[in-house]
Protein backbone atom coordinates (compact mmCIF):
# COMPACT_ATOMS: atom_id res chain seq x y z
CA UNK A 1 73.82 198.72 174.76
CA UNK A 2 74.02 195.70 176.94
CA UNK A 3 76.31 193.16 176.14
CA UNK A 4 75.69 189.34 177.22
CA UNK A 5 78.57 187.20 178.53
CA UNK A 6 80.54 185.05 176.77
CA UNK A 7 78.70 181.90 178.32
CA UNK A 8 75.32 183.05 177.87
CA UNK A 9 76.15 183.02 174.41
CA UNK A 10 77.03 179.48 174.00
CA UNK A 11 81.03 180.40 173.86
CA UNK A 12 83.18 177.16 175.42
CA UNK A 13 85.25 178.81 178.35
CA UNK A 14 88.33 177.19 179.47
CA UNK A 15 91.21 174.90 178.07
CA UNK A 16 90.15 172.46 176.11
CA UNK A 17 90.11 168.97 177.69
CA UNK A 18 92.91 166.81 176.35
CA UNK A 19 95.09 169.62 175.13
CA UNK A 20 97.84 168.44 177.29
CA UNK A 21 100.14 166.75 174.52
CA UNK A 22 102.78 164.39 175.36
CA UNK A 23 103.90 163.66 179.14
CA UNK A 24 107.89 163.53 179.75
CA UNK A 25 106.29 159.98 181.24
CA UNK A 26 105.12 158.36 178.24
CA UNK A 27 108.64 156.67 177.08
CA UNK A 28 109.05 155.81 180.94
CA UNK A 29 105.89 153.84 181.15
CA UNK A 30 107.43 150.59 181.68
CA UNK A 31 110.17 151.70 183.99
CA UNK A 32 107.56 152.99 186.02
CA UNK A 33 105.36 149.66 185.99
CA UNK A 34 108.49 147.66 187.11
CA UNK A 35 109.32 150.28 190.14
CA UNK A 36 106.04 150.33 190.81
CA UNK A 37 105.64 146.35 191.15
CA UNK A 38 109.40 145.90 192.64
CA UNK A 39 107.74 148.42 195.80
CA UNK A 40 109.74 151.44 195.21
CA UNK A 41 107.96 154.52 196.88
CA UNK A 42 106.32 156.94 194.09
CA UNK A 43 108.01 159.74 195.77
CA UNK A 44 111.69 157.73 194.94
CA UNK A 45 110.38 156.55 191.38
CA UNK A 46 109.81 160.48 190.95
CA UNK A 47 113.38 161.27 191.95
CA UNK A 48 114.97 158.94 189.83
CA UNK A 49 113.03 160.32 186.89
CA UNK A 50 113.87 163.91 187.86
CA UNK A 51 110.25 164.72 187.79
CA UNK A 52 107.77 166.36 190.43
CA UNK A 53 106.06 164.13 192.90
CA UNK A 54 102.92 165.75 191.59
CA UNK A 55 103.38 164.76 187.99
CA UNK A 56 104.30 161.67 188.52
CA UNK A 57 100.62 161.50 190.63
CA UNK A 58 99.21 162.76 187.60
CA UNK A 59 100.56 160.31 185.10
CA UNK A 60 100.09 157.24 186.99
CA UNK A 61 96.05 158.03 187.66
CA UNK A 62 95.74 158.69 183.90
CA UNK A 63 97.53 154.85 184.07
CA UNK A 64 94.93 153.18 185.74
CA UNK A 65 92.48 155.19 184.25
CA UNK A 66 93.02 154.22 181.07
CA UNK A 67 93.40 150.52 181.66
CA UNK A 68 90.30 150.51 183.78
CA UNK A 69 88.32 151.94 180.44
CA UNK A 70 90.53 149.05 178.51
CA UNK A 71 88.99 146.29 181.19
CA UNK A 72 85.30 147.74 180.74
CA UNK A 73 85.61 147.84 176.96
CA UNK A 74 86.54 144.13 177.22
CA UNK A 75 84.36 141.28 178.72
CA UNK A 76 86.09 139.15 180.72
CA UNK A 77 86.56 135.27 179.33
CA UNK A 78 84.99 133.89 181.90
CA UNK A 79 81.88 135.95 181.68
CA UNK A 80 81.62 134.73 177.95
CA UNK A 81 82.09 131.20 178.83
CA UNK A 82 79.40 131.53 181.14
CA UNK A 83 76.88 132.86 178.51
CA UNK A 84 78.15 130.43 176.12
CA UNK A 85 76.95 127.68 178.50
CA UNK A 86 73.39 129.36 179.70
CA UNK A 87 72.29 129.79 176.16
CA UNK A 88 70.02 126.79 175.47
């Protein structure tokens, strides 16, 4: 008897996205921001934190991805104004 693989027969493989939980990074948020803006290398930010380079990487790309889905979900003022004053 033959037996198909798991993907052929519609089975998910794999981790599930978004399973990762809570970072170590998430009640240092704001610390970060202000190292970040005060110029402090990311490689001394993750020292400071006693965390690896790599996660620190990590955490502040899911940072700027989630405010750049923030800035697209929200239309910028000036945009508005702008239709407000086309429409006839």
């Amino acid at each position: 008897m033959h037996q198909r693989p798991a993907k052929a027969q519609g089975k998910l493989l794999g981790r599930p996205k978004g399973a990762l939980g809570k970072s170590r990074l998430d009640d240092k948020e704001q610390d970060i921001r202000v190292l970040l803006g005060k110029n402090v290398s990311k490689a001394s930010i993750a020292k400071i934190l006693d965390v690896s380079r790599s996660a620190l990487y990590h955490f502040i790309a899911r940072l700027e991805r989630s405010s750049q889905a923030e800035h697209k979900a929200r239309p910028a003022l000036c945009c508005i104004s702008t239709v407000i004053w086309s429409l006839p």
